[in-house]
C-alpha atoms as a PDB file:
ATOM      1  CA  UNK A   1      19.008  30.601 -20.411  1.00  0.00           C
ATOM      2  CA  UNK A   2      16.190  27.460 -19.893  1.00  0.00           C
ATOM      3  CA  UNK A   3      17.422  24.678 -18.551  1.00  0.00           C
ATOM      4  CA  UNK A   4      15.561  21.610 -20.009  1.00  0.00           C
ATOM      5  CA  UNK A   5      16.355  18.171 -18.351  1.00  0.00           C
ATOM      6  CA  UNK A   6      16.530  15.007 -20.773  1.00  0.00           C
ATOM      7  CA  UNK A   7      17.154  11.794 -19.072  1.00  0.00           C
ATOM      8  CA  UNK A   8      18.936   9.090 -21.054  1.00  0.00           C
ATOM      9  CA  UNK A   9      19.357   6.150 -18.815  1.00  0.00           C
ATOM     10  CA  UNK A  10      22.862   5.109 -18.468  1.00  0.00           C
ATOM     11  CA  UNK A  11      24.377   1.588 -18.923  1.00  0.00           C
ATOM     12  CA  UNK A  12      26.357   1.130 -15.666  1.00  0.00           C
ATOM     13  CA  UNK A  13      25.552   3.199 -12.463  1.00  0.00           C
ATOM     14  CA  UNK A  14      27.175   4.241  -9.164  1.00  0.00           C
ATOM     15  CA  UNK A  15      24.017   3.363  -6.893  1.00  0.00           C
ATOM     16  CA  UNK A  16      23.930   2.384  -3.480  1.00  0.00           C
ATOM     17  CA  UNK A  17      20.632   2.247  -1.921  1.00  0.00           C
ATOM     18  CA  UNK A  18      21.518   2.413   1.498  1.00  0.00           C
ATOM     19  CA  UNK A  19      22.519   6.080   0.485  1.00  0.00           C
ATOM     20  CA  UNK A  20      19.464   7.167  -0.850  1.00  0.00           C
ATOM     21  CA  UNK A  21      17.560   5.752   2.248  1.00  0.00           C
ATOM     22  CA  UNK A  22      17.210   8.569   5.010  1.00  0.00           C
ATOM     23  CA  UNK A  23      18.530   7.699   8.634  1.00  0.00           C
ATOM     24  CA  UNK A  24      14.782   8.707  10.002  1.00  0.00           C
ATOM     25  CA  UNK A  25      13.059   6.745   7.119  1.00  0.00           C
ATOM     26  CA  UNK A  26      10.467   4.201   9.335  1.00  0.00           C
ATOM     27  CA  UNK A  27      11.641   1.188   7.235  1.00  0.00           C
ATOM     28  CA  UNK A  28      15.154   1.865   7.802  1.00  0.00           C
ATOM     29  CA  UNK A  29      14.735   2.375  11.503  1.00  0.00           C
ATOM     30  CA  UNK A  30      12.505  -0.802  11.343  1.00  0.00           C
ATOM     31  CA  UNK A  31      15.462  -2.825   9.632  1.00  0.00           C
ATOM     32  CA  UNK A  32      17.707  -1.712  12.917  1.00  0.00           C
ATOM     33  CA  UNK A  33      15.145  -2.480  15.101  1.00  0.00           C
ATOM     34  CA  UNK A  34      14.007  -5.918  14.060  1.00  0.00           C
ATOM     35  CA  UNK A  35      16.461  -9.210  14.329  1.00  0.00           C
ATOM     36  CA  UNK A  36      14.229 -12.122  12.922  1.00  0.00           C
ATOM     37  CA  UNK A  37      16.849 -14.825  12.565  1.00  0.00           C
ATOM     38  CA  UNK A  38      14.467 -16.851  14.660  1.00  0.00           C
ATOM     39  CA  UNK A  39      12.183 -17.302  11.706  1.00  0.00           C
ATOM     40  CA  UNK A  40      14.575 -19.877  10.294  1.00  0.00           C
ATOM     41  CA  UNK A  41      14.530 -22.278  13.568  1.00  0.00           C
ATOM     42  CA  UNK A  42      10.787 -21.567  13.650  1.00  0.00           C
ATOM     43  CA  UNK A  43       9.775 -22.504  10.033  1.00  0.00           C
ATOM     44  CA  UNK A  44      12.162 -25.200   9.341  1.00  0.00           C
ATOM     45  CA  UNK A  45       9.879 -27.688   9.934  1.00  0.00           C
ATOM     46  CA  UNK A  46       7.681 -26.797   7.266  1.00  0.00           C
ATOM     47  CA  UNK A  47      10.124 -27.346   4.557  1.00  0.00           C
ATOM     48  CA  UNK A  48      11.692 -30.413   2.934  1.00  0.00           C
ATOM     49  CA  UNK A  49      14.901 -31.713   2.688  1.00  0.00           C
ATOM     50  CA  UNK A  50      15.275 -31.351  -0.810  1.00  0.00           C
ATOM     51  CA  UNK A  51      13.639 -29.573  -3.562  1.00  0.00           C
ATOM     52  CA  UNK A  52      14.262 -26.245  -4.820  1.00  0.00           C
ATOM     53  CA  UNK A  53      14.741 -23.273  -2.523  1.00  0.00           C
ATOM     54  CA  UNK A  54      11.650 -21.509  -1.345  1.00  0.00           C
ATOM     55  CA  UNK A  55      11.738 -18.134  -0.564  1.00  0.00           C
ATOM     56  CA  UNK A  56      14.157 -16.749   2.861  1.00  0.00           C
ATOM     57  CA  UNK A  57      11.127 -16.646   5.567  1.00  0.00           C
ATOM     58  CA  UNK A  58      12.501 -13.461   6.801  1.00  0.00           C
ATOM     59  CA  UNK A  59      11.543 -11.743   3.449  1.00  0.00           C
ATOM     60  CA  UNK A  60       8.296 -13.775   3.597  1.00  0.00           C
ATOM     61  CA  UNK A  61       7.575 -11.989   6.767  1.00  0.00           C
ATOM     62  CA  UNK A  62       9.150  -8.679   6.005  1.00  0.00           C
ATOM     63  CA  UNK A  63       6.580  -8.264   2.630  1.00  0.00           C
ATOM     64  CA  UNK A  64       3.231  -9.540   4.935  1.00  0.00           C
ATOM     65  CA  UNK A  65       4.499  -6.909   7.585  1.00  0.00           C
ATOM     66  CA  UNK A  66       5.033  -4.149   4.311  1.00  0.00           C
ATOM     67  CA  UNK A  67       1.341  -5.470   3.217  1.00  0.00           C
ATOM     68  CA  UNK A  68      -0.406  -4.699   6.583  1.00  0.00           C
ATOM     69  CA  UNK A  69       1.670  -1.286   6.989  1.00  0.00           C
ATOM     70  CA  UNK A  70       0.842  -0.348   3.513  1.00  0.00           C
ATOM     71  CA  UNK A  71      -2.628  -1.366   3.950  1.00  0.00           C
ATOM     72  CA  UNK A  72      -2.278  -3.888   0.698  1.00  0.00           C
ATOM     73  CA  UNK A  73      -4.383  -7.186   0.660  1.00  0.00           C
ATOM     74  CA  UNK A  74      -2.884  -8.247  -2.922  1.00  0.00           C
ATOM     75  CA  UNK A  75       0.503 -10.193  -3.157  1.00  0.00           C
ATOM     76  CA  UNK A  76       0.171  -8.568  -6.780  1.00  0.00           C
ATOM     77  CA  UNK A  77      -0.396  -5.334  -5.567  1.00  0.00           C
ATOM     78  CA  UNK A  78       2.496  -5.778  -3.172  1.00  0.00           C
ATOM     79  CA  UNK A  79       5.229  -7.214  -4.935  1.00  0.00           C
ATOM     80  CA  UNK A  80       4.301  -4.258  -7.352  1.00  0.00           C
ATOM     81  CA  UNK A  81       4.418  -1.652  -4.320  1.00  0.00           C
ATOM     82  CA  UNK A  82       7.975  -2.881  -3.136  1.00  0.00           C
ATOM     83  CA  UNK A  83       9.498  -3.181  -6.147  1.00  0.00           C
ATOM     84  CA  UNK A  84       8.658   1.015  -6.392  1.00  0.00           C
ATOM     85  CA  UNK A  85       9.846   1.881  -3.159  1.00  0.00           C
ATOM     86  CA  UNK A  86      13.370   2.014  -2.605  1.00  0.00           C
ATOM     87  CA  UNK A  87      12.933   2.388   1.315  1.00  0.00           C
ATOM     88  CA  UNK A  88      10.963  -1.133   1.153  1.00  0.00           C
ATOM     89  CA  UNK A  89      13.373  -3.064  -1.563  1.00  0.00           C
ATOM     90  CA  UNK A  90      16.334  -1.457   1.237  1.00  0.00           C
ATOM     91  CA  UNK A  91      14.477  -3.088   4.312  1.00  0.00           C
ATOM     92  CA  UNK A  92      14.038  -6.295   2.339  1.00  0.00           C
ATOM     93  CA  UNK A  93      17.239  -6.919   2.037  1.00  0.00           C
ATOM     94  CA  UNK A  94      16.905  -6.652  -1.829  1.00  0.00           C
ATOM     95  CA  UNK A  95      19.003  -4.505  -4.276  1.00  0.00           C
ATOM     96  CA  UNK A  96      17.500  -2.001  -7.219  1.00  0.00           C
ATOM     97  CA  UNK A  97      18.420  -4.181  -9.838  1.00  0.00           C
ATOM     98  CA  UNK A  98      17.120  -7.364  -8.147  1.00  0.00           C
ATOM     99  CA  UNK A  99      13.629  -9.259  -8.870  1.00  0.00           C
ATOM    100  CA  UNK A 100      11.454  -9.972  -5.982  1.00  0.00           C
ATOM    101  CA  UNK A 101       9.797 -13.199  -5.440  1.00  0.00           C
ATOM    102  CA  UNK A 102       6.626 -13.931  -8.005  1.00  0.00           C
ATOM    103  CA  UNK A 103       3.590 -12.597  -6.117  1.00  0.00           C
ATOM    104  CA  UNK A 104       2.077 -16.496  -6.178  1.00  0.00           C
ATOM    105  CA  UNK A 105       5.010 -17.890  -4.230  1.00  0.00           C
ATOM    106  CA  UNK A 106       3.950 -15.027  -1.136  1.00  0.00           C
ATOM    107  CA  UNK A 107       0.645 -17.051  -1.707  1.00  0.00           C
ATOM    108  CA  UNK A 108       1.693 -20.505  -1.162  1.00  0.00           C
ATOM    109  CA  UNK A 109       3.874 -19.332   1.371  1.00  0.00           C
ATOM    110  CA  UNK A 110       1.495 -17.878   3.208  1.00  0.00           C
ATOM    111  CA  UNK A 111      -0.900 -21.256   2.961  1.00  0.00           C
ATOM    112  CA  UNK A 112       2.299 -23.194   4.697  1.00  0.00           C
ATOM    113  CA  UNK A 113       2.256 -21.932   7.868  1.00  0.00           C
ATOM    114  CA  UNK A 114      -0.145 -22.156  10.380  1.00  0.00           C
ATOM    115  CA  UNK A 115      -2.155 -19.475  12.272  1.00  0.00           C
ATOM    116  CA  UNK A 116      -0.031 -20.244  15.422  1.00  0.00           C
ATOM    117  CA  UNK A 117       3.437 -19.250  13.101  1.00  0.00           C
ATOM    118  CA  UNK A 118       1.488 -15.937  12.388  1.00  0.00           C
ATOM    119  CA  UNK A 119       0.794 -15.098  15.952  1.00  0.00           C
ATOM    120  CA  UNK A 120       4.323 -16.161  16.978  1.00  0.00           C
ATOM    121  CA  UNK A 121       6.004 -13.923  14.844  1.00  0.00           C
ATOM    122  CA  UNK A 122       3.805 -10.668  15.510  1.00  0.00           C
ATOM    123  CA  UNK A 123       4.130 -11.066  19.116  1.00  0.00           C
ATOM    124  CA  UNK A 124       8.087 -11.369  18.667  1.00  0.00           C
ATOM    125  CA  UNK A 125       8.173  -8.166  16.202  1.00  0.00           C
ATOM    126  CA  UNK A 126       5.866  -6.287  18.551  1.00  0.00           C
ATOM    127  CA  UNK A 127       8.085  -6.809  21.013  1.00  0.00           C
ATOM    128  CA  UNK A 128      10.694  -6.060  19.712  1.00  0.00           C
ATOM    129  CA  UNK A 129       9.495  -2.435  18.670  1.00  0.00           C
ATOM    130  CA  UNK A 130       8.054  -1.681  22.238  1.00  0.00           C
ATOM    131  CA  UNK A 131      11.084  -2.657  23.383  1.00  0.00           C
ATOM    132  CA  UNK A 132      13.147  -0.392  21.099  1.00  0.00           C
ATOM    133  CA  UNK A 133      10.607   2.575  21.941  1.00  0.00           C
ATOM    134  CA  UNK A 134       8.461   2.500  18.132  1.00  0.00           C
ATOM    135  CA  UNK A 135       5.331   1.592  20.013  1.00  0.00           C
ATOM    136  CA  UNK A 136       4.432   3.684  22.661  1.00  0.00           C
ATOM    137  CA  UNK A 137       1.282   2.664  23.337  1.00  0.00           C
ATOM    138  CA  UNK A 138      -0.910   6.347  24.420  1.00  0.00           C
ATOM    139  CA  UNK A 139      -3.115   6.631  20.828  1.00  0.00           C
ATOM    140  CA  UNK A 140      -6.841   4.443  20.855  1.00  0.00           C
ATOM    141  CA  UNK A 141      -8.285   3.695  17.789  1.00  0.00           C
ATOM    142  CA  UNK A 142     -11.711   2.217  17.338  1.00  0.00           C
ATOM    143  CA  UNK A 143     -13.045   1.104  13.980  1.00  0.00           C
ATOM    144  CA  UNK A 144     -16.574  -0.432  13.435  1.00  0.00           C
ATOM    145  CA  UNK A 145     -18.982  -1.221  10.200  1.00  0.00           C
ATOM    146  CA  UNK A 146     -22.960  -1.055  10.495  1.00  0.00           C
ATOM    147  CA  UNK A 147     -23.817  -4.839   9.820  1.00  0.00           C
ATOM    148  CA  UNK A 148     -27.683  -5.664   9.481  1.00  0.00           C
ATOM    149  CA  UNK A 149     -28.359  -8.342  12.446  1.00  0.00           C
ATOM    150  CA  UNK A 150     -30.296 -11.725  11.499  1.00  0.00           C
ATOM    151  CA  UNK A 151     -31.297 -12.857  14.969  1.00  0.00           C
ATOM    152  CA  UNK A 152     -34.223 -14.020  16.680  1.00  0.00           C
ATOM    153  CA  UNK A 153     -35.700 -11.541  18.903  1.00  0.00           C
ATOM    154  CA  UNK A 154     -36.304 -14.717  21.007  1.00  0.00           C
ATOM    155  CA  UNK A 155     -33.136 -15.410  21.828  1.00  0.00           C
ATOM    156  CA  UNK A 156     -31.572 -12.076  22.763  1.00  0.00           C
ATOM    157  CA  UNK A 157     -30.323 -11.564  26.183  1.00  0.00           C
ATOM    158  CA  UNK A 158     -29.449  -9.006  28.473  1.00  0.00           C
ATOM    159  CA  UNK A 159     -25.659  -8.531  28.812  1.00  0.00           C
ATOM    160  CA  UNK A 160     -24.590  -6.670  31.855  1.00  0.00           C
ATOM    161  CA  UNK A 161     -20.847  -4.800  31.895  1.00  0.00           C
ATOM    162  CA  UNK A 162     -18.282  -5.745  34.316  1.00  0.00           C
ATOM    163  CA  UNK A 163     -18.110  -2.139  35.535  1.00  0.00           C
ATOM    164  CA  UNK A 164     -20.092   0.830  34.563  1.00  0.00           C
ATOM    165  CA  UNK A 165     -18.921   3.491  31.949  1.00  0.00           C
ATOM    166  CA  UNK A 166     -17.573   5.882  34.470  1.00  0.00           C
ATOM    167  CA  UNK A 167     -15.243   3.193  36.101  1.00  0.00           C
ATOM    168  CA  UNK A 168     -14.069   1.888  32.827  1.00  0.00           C
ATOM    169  CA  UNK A 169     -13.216   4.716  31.286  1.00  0.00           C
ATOM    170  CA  UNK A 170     -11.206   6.130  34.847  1.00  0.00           C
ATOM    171  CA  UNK A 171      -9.208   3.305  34.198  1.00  0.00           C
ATOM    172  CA  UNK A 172      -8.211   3.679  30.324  1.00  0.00           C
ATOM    173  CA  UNK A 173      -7.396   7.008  30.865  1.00  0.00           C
ATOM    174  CA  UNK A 174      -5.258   6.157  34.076  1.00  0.00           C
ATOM    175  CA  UNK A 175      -3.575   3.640  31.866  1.00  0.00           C
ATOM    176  CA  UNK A 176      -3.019   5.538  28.979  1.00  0.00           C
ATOM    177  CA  UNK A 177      -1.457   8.791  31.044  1.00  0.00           C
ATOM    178  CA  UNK A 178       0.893   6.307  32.481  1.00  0.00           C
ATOM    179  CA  UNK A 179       2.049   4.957  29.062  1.00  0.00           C
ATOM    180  CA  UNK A 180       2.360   8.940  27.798  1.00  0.00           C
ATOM    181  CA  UNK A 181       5.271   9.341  30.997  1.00  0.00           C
ATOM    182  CA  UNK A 182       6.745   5.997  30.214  1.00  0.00           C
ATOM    183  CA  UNK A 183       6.662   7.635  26.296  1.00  0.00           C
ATOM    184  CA  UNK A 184       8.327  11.153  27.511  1.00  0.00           C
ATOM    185  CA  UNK A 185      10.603   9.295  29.887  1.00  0.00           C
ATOM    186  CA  UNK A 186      12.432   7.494  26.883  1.00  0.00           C
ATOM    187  CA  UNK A 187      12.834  10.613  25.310  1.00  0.00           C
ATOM    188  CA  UNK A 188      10.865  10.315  22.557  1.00  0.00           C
ATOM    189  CA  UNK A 189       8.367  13.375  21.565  1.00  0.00           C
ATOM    190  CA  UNK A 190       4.238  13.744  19.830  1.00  0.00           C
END
């Protein structure tokens, strides 16, 4: 006999979403990997004493880290993205049934801190995954766009490399075997 599947959505569940989130999902291993209580002691002078809460900096940081890994430039687009994800809402911190912040609160957050908070916190969370073997450090990637140049043919000058091709290139590839041992070393496999 045909089976034929009708959903009806039920009133109460049994849902836990750290069940439904693989052990070898990337966010999940993420979530082990990165401890950013130092956000708070790091942002807390940007904030008031009073006031209604603002949004936990460590989510802040956790949605612009989801944005650059997605490769999403909206805080509409993102907040939307999360909220479909259960891997994402689990490495948020944030449960099925909860809302995430508005997308214009990511905005003004993001206009609080300075550049110098930015660069702070990727060097910490790079560090921390090299540390905890995620970033191994053996791939190159180049991008570039064609731009039309608007320059004075008057005022071009010659620029002369440090070292010539040859050299230079000896020297990324010496650098990049070495990082594929290290990679192998810590067991970890292409």
């Amino acid at each position: 006999m045909q089976g034929k599947k009708e959903y009806q959505e039920k009133l109460f569940a049994n849902f836990q979403l750290s069940e439904r989130v693989p052990a070898h999902n990337f966010y999940r291993r993420l979530k082990q990997v990165l401890d950013l209580d130092f956000l708070y002691l790091l942002t807390r002078p940007y904030y008031g004493e009073s006031g209604q809460k603002s949004i936990d900096p460590i989510v802040f940081f956790k949605l612009c880290l989801v944005g650059y890994l997605e490769n999403i430039i909206s805080d509409r687009d993102l907040i939307q993205h999360s909220g479909m994800r259960l891997d994402i809402l689990f490495f948020l911190g944030y449960d099925i049934d909860e809302p995430l912040p508005w997308h214009s609160i990511i905005s003004r957050t993001r206009q609080l801190y300075p550049e110098a908070v930015f660069e702070e916190v990727f060097t910490k969370i790079f560090s921390m995954c090299v540390e905890k073997g995620m970033v191994s450090g053996h791939t190159q990637a180049i991008d570039s766009a064609p731009i039309k140049a608007n320059a004075s043919m008057d005022t071009l000058e010659l620029k002369v490399p440090k070292e010539d091709l040859e050299a230079h290139l000896y020297n990324i590839r010496h650098i990049s075997s070495m990082d594929k041992k290290n990679f192998h070393k810590k067991g970890f496999h292409q």
